[in-house]
N, C-alpha and C. Protein backbone atom coordinates (compact mmCIF):
# COMPACT_ATOMS: atom_id res chain seq x y z
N UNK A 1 15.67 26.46 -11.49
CA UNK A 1 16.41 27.71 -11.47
C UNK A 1 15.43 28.84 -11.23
N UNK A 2 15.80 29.90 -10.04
CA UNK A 2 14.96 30.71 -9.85
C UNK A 2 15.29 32.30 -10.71
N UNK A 3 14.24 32.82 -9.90
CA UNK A 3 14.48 34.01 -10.62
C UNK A 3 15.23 34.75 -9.29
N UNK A 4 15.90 35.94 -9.62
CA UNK A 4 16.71 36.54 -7.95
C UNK A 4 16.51 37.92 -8.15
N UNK A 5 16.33 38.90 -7.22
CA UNK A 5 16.06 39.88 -6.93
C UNK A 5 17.23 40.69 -6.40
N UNK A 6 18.01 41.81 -7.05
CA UNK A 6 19.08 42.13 -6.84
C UNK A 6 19.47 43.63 -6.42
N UNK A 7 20.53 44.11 -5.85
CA UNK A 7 20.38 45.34 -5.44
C UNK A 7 20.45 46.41 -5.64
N UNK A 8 19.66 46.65 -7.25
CA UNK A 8 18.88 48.02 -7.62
C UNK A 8 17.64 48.14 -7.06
N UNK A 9 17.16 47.26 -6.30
CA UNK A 9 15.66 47.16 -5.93
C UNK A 9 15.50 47.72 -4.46
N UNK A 10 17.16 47.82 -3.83
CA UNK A 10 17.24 48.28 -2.33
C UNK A 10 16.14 49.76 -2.55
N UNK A 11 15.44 50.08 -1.67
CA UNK A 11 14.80 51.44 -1.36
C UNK A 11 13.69 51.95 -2.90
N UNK A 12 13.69 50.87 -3.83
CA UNK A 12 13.08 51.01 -4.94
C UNK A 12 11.57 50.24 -4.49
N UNK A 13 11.15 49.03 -4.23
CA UNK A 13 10.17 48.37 -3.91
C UNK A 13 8.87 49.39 -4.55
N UNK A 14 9.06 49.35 -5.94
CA UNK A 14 7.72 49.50 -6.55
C UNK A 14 6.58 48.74 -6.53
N UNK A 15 6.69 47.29 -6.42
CA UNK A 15 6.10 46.12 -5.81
C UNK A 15 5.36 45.76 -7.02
N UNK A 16 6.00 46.32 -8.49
CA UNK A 16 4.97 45.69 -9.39
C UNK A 16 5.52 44.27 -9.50
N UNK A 17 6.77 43.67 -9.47
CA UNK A 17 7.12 42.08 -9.18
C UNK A 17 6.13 41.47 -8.62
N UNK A 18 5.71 42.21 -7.24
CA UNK A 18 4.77 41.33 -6.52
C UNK A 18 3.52 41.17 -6.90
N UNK A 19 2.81 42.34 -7.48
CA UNK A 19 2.09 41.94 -8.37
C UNK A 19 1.35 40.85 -9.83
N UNK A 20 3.04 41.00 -10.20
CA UNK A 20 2.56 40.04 -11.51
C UNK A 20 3.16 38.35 -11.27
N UNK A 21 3.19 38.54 -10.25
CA UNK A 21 3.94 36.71 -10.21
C UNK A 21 2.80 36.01 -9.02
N UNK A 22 2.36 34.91 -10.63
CA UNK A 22 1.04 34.45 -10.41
C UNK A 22 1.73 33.39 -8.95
N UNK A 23 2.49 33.12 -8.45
CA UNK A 23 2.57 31.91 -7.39
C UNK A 23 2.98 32.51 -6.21
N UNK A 24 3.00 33.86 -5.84
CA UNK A 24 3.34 34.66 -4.38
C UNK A 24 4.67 34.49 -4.32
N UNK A 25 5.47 34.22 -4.70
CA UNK A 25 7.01 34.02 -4.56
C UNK A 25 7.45 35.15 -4.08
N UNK A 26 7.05 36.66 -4.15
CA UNK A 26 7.85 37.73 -4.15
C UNK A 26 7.30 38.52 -2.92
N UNK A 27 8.19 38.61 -1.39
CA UNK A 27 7.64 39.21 -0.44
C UNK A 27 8.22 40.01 0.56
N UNK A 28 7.93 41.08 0.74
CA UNK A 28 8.54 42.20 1.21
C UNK A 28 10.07 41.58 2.12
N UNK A 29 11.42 41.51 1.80
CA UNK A 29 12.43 41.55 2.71
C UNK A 29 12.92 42.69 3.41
N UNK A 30 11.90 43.81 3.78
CA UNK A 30 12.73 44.97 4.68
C UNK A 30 13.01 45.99 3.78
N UNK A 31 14.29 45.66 3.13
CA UNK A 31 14.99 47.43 1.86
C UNK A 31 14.53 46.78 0.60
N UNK A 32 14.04 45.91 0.60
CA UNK A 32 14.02 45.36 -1.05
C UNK A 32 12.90 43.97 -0.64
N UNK A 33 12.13 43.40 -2.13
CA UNK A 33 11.53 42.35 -2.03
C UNK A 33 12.78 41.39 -2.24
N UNK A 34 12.44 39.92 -2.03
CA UNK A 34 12.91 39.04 -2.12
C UNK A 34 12.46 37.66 -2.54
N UNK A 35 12.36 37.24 -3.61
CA UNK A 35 11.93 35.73 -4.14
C UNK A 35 12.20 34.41 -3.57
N UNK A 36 11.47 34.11 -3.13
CA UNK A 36 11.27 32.48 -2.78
C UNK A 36 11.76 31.16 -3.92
N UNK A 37 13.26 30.63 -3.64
CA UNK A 37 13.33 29.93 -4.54
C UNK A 37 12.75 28.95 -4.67
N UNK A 38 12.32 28.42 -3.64
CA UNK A 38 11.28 27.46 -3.81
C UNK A 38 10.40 27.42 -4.18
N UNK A 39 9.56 28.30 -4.25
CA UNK A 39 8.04 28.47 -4.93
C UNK A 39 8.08 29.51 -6.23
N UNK A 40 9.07 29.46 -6.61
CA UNK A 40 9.65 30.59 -7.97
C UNK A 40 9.21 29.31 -9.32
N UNK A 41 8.77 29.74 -9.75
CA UNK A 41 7.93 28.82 -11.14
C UNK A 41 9.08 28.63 -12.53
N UNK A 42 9.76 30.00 -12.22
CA UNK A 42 10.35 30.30 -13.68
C UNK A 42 10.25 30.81 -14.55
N UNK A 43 8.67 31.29 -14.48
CA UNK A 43 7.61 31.75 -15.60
C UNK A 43 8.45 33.20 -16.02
N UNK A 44 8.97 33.81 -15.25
CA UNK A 44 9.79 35.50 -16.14
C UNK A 44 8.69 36.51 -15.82
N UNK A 45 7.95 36.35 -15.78
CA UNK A 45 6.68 37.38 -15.49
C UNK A 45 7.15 38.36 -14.82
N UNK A 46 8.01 38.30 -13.31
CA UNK A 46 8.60 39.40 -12.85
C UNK A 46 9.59 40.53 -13.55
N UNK A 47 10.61 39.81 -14.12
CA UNK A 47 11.56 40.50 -14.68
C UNK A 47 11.24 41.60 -15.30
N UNK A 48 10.69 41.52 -16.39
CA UNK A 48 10.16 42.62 -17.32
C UNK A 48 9.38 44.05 -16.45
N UNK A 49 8.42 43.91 -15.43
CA UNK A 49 7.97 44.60 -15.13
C UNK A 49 8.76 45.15 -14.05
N UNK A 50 10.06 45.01 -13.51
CA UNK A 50 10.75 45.70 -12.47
C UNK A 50 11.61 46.83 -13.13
N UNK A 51 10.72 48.09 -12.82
CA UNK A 51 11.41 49.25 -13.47
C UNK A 51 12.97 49.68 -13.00
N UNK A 52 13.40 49.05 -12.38
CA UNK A 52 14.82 49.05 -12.10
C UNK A 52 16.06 48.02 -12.23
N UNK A 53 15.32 46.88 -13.09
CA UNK A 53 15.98 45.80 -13.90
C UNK A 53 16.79 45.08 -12.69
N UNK A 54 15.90 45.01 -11.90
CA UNK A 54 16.40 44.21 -10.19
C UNK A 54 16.79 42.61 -10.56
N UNK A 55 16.01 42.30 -11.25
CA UNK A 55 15.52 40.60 -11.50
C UNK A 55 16.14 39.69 -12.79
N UNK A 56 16.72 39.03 -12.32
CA UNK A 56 17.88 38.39 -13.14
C UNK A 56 17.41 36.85 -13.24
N UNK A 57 17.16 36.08 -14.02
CA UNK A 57 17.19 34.36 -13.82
C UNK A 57 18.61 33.80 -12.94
N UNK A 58 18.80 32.99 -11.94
CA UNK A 58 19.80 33.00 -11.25
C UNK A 58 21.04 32.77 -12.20
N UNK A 59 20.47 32.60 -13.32
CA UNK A 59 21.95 31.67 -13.95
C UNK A 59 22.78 32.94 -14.80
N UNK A 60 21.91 33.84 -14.79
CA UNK A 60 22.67 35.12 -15.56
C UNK A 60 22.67 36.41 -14.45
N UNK A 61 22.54 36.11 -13.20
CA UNK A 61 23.08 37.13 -12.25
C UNK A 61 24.07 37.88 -12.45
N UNK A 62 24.58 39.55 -12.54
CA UNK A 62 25.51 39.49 -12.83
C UNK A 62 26.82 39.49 -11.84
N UNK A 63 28.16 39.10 -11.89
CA UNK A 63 29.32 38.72 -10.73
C UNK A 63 28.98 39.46 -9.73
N UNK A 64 28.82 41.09 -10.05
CA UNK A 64 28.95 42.06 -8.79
C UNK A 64 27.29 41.72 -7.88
N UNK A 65 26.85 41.00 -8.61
CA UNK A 65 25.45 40.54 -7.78
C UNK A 65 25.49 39.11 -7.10
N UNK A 66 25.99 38.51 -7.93
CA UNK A 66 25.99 37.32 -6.94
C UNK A 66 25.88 36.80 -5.93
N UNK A 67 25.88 37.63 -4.54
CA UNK A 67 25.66 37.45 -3.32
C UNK A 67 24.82 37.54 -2.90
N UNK A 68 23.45 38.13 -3.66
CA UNK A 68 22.10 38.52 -3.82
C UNK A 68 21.44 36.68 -4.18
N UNK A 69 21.96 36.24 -4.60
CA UNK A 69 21.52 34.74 -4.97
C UNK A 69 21.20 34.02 -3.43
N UNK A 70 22.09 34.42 -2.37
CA UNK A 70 21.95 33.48 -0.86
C UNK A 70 21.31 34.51 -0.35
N UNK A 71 21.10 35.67 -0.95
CA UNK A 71 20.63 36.76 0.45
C UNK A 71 19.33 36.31 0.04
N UNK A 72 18.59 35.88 -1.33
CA UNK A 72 17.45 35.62 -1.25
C UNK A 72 17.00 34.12 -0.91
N UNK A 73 17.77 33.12 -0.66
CA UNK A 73 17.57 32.07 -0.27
C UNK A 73 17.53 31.47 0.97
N UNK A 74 18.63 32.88 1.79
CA UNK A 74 18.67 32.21 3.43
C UNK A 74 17.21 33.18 4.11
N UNK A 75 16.96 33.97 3.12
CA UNK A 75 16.02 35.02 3.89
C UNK A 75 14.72 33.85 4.29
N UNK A 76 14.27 33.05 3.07
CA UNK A 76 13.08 32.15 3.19
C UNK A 76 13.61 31.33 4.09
N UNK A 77 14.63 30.74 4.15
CA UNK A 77 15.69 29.76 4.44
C UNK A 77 15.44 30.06 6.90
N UNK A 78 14.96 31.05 6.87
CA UNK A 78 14.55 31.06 8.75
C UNK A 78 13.26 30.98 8.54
């Protein structure tokens, strides 16, 4: 289960996520970063430090976000 990156983060990209997530998972998608579910560890390290509470564990996304779950999966996904 990954972690997902959601859309309070559009035009926010403070990039401290990308910073603290020791496995590179987190990389610029254009209006917002975007997490690699594949190489997403689990570790939480991101969450806390996204001053705009972007970053959700996929399993507690909330409904009105949910679509943020494939936008970050098909992005790695080309």
């Amino acid at each position: 289960m990954a972690f997902v990156i959601t859309s309070p983060c559009i035009g926010e990209k403070a990039a401290d996520c990308v910073e603290a997530c020791p496995v590179d998972a987190i990389h610029d998608g254009g209006d917002t970063y975007l997490i690699d579910p594949n190489v997403c560890i689990d570790c939480g390290a991101c969450e806390p430090v996204c001053p705009v509470s972007a970053i959700f564990q996929e399993e507690y996304v909330p409904d009105e976000e949910q679509a943020w779950i494939a936008i970050n999966r098909e992005f790695y996904e080309r």
